[in-house]
Protein backbone atom coordinates (compact mmCIF):
# COMPACT_ATOMS: atom_id res chain seq x y z
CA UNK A 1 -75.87 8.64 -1.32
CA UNK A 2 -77.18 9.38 -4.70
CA UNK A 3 -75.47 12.81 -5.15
CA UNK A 4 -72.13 11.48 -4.13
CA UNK A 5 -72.55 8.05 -6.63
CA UNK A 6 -71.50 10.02 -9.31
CA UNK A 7 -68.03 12.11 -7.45
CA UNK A 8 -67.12 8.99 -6.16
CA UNK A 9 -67.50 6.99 -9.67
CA UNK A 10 -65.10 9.96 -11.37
CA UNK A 11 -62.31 10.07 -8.51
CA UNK A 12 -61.99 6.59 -9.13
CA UNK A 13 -61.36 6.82 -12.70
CA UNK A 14 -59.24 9.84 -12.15
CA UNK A 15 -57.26 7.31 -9.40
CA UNK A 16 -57.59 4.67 -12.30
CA UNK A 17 -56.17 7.24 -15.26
CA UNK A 18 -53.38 8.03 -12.60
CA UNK A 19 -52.04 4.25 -11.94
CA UNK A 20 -52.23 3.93 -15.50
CA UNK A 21 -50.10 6.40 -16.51
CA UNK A 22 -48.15 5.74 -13.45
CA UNK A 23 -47.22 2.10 -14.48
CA UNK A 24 -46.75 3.27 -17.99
CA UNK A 25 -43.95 5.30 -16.55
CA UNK A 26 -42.28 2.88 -14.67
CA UNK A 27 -42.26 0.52 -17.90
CA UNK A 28 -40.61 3.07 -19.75
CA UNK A 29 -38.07 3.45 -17.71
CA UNK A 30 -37.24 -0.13 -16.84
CA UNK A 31 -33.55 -0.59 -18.21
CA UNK A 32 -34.50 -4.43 -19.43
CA UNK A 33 -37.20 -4.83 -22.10
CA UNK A 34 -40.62 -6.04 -20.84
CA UNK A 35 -43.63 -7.23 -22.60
CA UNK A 36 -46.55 -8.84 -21.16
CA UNK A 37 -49.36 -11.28 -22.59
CA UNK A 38 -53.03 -11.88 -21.54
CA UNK A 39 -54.02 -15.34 -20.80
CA UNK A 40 -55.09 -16.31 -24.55
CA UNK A 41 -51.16 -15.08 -26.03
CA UNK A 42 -51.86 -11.33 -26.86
CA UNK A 43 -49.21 -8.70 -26.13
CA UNK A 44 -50.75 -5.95 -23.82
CA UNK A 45 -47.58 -4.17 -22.71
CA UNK A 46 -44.44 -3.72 -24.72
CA UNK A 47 -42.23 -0.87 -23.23
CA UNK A 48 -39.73 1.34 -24.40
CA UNK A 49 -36.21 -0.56 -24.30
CA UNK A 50 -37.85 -3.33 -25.97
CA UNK A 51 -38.35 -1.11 -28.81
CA UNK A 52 -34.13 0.33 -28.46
CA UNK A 53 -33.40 -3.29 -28.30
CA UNK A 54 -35.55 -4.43 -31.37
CA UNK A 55 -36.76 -1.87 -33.34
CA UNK A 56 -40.58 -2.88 -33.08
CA UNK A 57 -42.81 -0.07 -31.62
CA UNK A 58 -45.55 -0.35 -28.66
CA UNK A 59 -48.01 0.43 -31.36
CA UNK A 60 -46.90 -2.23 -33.65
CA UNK A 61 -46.39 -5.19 -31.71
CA UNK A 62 -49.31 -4.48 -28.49
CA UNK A 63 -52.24 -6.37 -29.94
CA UNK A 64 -50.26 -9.23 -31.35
CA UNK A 65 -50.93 -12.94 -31.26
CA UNK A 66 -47.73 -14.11 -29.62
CA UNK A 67 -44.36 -13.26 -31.29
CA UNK A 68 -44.04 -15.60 -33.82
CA UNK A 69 -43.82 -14.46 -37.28
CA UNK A 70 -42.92 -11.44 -36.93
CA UNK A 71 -40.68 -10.91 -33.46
CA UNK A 72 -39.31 -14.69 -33.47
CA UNK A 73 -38.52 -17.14 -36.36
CA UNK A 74 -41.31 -19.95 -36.66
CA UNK A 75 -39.09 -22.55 -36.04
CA UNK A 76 -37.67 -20.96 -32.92
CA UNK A 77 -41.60 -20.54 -31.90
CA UNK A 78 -42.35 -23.94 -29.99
CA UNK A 79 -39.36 -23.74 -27.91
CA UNK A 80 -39.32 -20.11 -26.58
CA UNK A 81 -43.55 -20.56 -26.25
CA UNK A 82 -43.38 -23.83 -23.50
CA UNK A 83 -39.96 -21.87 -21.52
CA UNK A 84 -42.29 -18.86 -21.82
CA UNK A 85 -45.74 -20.98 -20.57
CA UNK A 86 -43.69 -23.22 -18.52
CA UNK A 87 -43.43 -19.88 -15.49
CA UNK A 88 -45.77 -21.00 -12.80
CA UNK A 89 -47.13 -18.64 -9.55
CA UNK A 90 -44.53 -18.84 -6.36
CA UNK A 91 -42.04 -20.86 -8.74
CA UNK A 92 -38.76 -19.25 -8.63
CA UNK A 93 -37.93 -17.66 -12.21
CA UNK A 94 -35.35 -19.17 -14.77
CA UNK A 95 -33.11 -17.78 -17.00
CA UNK A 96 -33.95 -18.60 -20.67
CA UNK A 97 -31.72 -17.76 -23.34
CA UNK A 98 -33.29 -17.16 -27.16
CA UNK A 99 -32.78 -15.53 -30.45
CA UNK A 100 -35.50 -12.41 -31.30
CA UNK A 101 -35.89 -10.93 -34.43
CA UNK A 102 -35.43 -6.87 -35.29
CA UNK A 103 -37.61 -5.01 -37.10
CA UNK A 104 -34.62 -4.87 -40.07
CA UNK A 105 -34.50 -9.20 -39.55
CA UNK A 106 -31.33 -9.19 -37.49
CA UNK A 107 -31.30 -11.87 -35.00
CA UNK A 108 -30.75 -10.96 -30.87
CA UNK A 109 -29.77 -13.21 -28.45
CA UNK A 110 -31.72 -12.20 -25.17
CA UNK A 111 -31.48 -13.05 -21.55
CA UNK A 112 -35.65 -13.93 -20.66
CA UNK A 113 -37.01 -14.41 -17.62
CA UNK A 114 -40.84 -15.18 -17.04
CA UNK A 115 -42.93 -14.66 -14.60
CA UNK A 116 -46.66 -15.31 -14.55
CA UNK A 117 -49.58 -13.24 -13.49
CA UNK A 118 -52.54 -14.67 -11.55
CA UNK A 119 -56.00 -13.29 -9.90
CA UNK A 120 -56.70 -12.86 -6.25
CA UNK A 121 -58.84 -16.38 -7.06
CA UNK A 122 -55.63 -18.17 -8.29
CA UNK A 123 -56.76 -18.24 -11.91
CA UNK A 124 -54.00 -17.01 -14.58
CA UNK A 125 -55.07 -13.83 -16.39
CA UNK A 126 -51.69 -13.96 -18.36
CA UNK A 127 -47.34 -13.75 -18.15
CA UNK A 128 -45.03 -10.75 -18.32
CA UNK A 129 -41.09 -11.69 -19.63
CA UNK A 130 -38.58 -8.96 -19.30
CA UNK A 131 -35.56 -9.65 -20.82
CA UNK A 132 -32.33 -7.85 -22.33
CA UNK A 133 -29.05 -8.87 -24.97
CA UNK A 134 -27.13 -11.37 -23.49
CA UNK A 135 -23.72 -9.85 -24.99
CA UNK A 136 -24.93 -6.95 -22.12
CA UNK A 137 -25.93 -9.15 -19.56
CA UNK A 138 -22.37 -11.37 -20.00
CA UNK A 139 -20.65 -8.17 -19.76
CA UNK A 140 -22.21 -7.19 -16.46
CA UNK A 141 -21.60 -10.84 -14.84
CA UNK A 142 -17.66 -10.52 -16.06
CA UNK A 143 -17.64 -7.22 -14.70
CA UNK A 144 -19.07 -8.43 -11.36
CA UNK A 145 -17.11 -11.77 -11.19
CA UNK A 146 -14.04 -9.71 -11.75
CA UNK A 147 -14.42 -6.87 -8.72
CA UNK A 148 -15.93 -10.03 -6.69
CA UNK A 149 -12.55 -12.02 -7.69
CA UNK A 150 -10.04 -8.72 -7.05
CA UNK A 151 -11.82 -8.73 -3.75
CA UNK A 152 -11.70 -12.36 -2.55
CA UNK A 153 -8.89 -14.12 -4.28
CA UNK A 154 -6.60 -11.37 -5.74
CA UNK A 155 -3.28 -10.87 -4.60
CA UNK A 156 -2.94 -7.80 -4.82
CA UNK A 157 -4.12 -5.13 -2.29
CA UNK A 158 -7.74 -3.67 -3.58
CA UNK A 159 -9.27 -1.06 -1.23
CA UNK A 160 -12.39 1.29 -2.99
CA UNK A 161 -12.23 4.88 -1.22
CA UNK A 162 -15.52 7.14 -1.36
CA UNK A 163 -15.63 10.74 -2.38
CA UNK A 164 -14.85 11.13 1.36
CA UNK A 165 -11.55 9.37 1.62
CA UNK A 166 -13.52 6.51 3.77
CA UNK A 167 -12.73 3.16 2.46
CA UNK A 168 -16.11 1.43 0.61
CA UNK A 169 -14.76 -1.86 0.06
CA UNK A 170 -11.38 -4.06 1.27
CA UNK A 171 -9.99 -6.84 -0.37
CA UNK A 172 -8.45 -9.86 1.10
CA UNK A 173 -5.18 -9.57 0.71
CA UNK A 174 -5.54 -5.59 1.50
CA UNK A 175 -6.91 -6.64 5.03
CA UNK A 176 -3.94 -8.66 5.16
CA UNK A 177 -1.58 -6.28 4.46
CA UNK A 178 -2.98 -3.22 6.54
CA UNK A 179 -3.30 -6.23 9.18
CA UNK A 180 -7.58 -5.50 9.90
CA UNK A 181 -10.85 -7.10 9.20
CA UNK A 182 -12.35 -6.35 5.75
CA UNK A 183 -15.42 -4.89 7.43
CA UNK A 184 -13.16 -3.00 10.65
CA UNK A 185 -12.06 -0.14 8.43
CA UNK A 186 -15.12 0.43 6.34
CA UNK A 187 -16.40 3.82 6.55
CA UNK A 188 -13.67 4.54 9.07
CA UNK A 189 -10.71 7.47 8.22
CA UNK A 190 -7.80 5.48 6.71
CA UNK A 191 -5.73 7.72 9.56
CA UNK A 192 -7.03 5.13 12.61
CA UNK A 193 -4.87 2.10 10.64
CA UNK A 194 -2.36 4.11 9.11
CA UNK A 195 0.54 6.30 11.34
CA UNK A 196 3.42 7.60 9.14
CA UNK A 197 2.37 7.70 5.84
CA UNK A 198 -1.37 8.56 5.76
CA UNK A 199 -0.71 11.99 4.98
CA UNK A 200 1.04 11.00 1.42
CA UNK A 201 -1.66 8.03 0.56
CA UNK A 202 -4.80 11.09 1.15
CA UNK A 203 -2.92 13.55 -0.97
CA UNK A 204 -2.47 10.40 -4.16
CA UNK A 205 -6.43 9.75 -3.37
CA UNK A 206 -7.57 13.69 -3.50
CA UNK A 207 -5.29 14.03 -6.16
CA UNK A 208 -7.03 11.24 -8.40
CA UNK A 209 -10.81 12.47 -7.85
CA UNK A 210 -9.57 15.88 -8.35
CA UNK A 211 -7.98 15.37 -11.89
CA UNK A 212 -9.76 12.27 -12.65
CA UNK A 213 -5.94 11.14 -13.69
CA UNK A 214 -4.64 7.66 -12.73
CA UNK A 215 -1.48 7.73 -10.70
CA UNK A 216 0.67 4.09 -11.10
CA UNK A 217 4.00 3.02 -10.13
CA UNK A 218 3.97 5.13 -6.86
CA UNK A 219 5.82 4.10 -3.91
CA UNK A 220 4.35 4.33 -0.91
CA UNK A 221 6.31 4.36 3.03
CA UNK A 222 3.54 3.62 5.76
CA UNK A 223 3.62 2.60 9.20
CA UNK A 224 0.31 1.12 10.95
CA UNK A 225 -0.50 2.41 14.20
CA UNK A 226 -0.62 -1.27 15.69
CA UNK A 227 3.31 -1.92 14.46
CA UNK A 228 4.62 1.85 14.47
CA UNK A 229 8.10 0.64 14.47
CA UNK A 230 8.16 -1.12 11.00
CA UNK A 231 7.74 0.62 7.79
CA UNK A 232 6.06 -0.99 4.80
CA UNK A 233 6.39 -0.07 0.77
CA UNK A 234 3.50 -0.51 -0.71
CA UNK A 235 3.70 -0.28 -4.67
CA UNK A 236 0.33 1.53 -5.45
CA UNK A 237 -2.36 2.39 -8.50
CA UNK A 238 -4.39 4.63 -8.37
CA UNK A 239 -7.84 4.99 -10.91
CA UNK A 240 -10.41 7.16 -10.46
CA UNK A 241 -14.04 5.31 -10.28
CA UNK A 242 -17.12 7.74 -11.81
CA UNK A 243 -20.45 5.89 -12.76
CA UNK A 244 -21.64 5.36 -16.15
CA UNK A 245 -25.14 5.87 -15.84
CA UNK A 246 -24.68 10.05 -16.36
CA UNK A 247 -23.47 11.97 -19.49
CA UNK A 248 -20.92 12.89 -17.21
CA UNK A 249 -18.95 10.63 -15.14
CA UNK A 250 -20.00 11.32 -11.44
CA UNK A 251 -17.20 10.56 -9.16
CA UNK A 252 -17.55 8.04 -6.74
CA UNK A 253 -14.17 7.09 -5.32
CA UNK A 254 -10.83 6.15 -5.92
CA UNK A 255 -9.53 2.33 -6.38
CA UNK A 256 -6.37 2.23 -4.66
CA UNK A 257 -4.47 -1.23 -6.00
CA UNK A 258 -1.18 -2.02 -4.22
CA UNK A 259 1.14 -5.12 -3.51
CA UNK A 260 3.81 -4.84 -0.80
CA UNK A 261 7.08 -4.70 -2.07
CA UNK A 262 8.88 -3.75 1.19
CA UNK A 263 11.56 -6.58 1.29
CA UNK A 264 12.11 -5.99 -2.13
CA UNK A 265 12.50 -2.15 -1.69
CA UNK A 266 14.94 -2.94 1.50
CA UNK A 267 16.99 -5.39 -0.28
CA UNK A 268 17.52 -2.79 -2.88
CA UNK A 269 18.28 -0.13 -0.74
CA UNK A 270 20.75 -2.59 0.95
CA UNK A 271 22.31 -3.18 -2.16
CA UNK A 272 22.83 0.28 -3.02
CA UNK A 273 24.54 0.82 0.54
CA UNK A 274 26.92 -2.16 0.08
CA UNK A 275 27.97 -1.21 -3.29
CA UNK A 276 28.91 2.58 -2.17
CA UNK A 277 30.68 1.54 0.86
CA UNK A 278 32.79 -1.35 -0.87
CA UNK A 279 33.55 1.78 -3.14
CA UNK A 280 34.93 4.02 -0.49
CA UNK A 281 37.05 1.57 1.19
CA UNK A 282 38.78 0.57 -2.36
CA UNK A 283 38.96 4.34 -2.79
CA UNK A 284 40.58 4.76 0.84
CA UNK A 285 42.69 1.62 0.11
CA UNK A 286 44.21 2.88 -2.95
CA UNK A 287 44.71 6.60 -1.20
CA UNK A 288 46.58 4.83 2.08
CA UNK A 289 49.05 3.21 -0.33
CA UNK A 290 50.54 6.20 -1.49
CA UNK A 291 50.69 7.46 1.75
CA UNK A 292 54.65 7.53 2.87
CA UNK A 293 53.21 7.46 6.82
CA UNK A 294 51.03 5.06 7.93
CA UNK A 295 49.12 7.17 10.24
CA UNK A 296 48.51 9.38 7.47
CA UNK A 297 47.12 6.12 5.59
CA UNK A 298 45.08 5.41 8.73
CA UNK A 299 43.64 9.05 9.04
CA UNK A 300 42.49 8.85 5.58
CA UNK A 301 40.35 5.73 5.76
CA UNK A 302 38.31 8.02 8.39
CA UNK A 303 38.03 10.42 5.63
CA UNK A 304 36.37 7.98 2.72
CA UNK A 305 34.33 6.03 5.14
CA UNK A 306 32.77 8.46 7.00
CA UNK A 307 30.38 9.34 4.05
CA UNK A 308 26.94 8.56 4.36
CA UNK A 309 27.45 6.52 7.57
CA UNK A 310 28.84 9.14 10.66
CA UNK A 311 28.71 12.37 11.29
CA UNK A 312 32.02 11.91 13.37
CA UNK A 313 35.08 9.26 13.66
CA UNK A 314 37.52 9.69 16.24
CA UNK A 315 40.57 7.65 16.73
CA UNK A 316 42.34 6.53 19.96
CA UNK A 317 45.32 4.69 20.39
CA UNK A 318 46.58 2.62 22.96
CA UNK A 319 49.59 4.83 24.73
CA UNK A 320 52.74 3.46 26.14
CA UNK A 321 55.80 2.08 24.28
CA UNK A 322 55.49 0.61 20.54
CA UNK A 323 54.84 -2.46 22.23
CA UNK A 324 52.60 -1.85 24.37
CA UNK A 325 48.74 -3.01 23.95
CA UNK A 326 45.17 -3.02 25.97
CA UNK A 327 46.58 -5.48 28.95
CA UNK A 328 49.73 -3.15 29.92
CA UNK A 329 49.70 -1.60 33.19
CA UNK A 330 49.66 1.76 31.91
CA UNK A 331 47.93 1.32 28.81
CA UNK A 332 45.16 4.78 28.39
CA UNK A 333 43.66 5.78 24.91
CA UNK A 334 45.36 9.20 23.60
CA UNK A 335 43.68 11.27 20.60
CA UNK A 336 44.89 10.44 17.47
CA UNK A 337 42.37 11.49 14.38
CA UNK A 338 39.40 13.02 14.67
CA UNK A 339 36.96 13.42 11.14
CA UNK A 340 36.00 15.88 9.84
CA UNK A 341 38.68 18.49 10.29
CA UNK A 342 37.73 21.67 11.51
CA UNK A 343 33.61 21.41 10.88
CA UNK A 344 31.79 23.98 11.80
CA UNK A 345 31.22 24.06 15.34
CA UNK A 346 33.09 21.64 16.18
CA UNK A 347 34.56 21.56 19.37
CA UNK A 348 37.87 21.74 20.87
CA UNK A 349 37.87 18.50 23.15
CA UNK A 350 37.57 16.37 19.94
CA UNK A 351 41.33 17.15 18.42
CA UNK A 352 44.52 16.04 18.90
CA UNK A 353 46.43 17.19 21.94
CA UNK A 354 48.38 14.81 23.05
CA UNK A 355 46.74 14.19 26.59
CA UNK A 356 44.92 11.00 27.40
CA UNK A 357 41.23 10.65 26.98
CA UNK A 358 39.09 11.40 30.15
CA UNK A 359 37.36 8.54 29.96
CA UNK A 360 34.90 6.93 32.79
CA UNK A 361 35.49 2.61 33.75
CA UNK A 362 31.79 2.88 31.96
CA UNK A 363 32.48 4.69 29.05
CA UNK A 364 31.66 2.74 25.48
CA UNK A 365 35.51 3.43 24.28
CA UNK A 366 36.71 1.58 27.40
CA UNK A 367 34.52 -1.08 27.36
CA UNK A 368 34.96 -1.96 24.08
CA UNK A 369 39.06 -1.49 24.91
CA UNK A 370 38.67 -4.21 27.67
CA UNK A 371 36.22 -6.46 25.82
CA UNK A 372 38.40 -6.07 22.35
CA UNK A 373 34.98 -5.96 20.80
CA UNK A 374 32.09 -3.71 20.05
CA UNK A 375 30.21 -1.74 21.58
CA UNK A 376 27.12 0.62 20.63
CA UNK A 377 25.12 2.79 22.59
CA UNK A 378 22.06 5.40 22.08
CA UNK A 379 20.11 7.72 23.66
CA UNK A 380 16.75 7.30 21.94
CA UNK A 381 14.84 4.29 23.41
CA UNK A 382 14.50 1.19 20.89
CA UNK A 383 13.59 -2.20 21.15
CA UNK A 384 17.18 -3.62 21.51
CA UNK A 385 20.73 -3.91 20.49
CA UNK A 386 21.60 -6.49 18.28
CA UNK A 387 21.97 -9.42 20.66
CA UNK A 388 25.91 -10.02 19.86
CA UNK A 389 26.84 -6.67 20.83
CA UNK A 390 27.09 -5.93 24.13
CA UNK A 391 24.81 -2.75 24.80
CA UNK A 392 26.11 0.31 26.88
CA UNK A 393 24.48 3.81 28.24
CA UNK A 394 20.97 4.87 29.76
CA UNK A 395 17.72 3.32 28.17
CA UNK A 396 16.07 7.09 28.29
CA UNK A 397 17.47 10.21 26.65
CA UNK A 398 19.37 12.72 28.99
CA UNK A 399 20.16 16.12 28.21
CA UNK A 400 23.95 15.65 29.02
CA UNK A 401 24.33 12.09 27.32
CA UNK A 402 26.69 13.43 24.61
CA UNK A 403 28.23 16.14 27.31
CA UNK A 404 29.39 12.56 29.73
CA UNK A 405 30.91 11.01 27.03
CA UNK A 406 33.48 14.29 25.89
CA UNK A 407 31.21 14.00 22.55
CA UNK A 408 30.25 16.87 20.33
CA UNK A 409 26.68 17.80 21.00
CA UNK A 410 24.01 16.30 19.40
CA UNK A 411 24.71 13.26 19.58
CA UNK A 412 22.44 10.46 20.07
CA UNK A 413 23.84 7.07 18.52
CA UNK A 414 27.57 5.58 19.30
CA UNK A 415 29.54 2.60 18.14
CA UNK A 416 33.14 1.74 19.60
CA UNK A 417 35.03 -0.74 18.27
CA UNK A 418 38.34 -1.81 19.20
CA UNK A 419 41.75 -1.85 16.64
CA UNK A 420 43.44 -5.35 16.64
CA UNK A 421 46.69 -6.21 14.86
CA UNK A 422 48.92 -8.93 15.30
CA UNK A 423 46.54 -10.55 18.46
CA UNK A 424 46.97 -6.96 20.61
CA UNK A 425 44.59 -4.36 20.70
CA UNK A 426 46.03 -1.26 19.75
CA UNK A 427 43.47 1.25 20.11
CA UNK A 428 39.79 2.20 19.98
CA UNK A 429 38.25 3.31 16.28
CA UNK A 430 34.77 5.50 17.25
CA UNK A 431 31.57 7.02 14.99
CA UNK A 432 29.09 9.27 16.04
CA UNK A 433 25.52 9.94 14.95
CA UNK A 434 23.42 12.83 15.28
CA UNK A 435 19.29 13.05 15.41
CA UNK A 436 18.68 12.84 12.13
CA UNK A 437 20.24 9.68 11.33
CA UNK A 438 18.99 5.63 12.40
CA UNK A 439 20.80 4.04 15.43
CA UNK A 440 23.77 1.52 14.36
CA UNK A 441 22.40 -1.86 13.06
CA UNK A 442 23.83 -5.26 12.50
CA UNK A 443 25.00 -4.04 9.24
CA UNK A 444 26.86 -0.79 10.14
CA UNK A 445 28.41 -3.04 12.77
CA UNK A 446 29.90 -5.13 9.90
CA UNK A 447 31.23 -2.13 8.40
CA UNK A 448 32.69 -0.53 11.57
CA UNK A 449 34.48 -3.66 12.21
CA UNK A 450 35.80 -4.21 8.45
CA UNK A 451 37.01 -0.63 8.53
CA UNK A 452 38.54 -0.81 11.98
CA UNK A 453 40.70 -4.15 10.50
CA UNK A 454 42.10 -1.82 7.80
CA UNK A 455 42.91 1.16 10.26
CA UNK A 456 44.54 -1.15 13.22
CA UNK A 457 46.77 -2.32 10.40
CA UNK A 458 47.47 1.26 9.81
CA UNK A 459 47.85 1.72 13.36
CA UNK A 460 50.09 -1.30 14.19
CA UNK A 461 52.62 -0.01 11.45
CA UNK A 462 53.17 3.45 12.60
CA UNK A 463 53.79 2.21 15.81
CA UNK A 464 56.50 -0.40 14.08
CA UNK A 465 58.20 2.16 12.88
């Protein structure tokens, strides 16, 4: 026992040195200023941002009575001693707000909190306050109330993607929008919301932690998985996030801001639509009134229109004597225009040749003939017709469904409408889609019908004459 008094004496000052220089260490590197007091007001500890912040060293101010005089202005000294006293053990702390003096006699208004320091027996042996400048400390708040407000309460779309492309954080209205719970998509790829799209939003984000750039005013065109049918615009901005703490920014994510703008976007497309056809029929109006033959007049309306809405317009009149309409005995539908003129490819069956259309009872020119309406069909499944036209043709796609209908091939989307003049219907006005354009809405309908008006006019002259 006697030779190991002595080893065991020195590994516990060794242990002691080591906790010592330990805590030393972890006072240094405190980002907030700390200083510490025994129980009878003498600084003890005074660490290393306290000196940044105010100039005083550990050597000169460790040893002090208190901090009036030369670290606080005497008059300021009663008030900052009883918020400093007045920290108790197990109380929770308070924030104290006071003015401390630099080593040049600037004044610096600090953020204090105090704590206080007791023995194992409950008696005080002293207080420790840490504190930093409340300009700093403001800052941070703002900085959190704002990201906590863009979150919560903002109405625009906020979503925080990692260095991974996982989303970190969603906002309210971004949950809202991408039609999720905030916490559902967090740390989840942004491809199990997102269909079409996706691909375009993860190039923006790699693009942004890549150049460190910000990307605004973009123009996104999603779809989410749950709604696949409906597309959204989303108006985004994009800003690189890298922390502060390094002497480089370290990249942590991407802050993808965005409001949706899609009925905006739609209405603006729509506009753009209804200004260029309301062009082309003045256009085709202007070129049928030179036109010496009416049917010339009526071809050439097939011409104007047909850009940027059909890939084919054929035109079939009623047969028989001038006349005759729709409700004769012998009325049939004979070729009349077909537009484009000798396209590439095009075939044969679609020109003029003077022998009546071999049309089916169930065939959308007929039907719409008999109804004196319109009719649209399609061979790419949807979720309906418009309800006040009367829908025609197979709900699933069929090899032949162009091939049964004497159309070219390729063809996926038909609207027949019938030509009225004078209360008779006088033929049967048809365009044709291919793949790569939509099926006919409520709008084209419009159209089709405002241009067939013009052409059965047409139509109903030549046959006057």
């Amino acid at each position: 026992m006697n030779a190991q008094g002595p080893a065991t004496r020195g590994a516990a000052v060794r242990q002691t040195d080591a906790d010592a220089r330990l805590l030393a260490a972890l006072l240094d590197g405190m980002e907030v200023g700390l200083a510490a007091m025994d129980r009878d007001g003498v600084l003890t500890h005074w660490n290393r941002e306290a000196t940044r912040m105010l100039g005083w060293t550990a050597e000169e101010s460790v040893g002090r009575n208190g901090l009036e005089g030369w670290a606080l202005r005497p008059a300021d000294a009663v008030a900052v001693r009883s918020q400093l006293l007045g920290a108790s053990a197990g109380a929770p702390p308070r924030v104290h707000e006071f003015a401390l003096l630099t080593r040049d006699g600037r004044r610096v208004l600090v953020r204090a909190q105090a704590h206080q320091v007791t023995a194992p027996d409950g008696r005080p042996l002293g207080l420790y306050f840490a504190f930093s400048e409340a300009g700093a400390q403001v800052e941070l708040e703002r900085s959190l109330a704002l990201a906590e407000a863009m979150m919560d309460e903002a109405p625009t779309g906020v979503v925080l993607v990692d260095a991974d492309l996982r989303p970190a954080a969603v906002g309210d209205s971004a949950a809202r929008w991408l039609d999720c719970d905030r916490g559902a998509l967090l740390g989840h790829p942004l491809g199990e919301v997102l269909g079409d799209g996706v691909q375009e939003l993860e190039a923006a984000l790699q693009h942004v932690l890549a150049t460190g750039k910000a990307l605004s005013g973009v123009k996104l065109w999603a779809a989410l998985r749950a709604d696949p049918g409906r597309r959204r615009c989303w108006r985004s901005e994009f800003v690189r996030l890298g922390s502060p703490l390094g002497e480089e920014p370290v990249p942590l994510g991407v802050a993808w801001f965005f409001e949706d703008v899609t009925l905006h976007e739609q209405s603006e497309q729509e506009g753009t639509v209804l200004r260029f056809r309301a062009t082309q029929l003045r256009r085709a109006a202007q070129a049928a009134a030179e036109c010496e033959d009416p049917m010339e007049g009526a071809v050439g309306y097939l011409d104007f229109v047909l850009a940027g809405f059909a890939d084919y317009a054929l035109l079939d009149v009623v047969q028989g004597a001038p006349g005759a309409d729709a409700d004769a005995p012998d009325a049939g539908l004979l070729r009349a225009a077909v537009s484009p003129v000798g396209s590439t490819g095009q075939e044969a069956a679609l020109e003029p040749s003077g022998i009546p259309a071999r049309y089916g009872e169930v065939h959308p020119a007929v039907r719409a003939l008999e109804r004196a309406g319109t009719v649209c069909v399609s061979d790419v499944p949807a979720a309906a017709v418009p309800a006040a036209v009367p829908a025609a043709g197979p709900a699933a796609p069929r090899p032949d469904w162009a091939l049964l209908r004497h159309w070219p091939s390729g063809t996926v989307h038909g609207l027949c409408t019938a030509l009225r003049s004078r209360g008779r219907t006088v033929g049967v006005l048809t365009f044709l889609r291919g793949s790569t354009r939509p099926r006919f809405d409520r709008a084209d309908i419009a159209y089709a019908e405002d241009i067939a008006a013009r052409v059965a006019a047409a139509v109903d002259l030549a046959r006057k004459a």
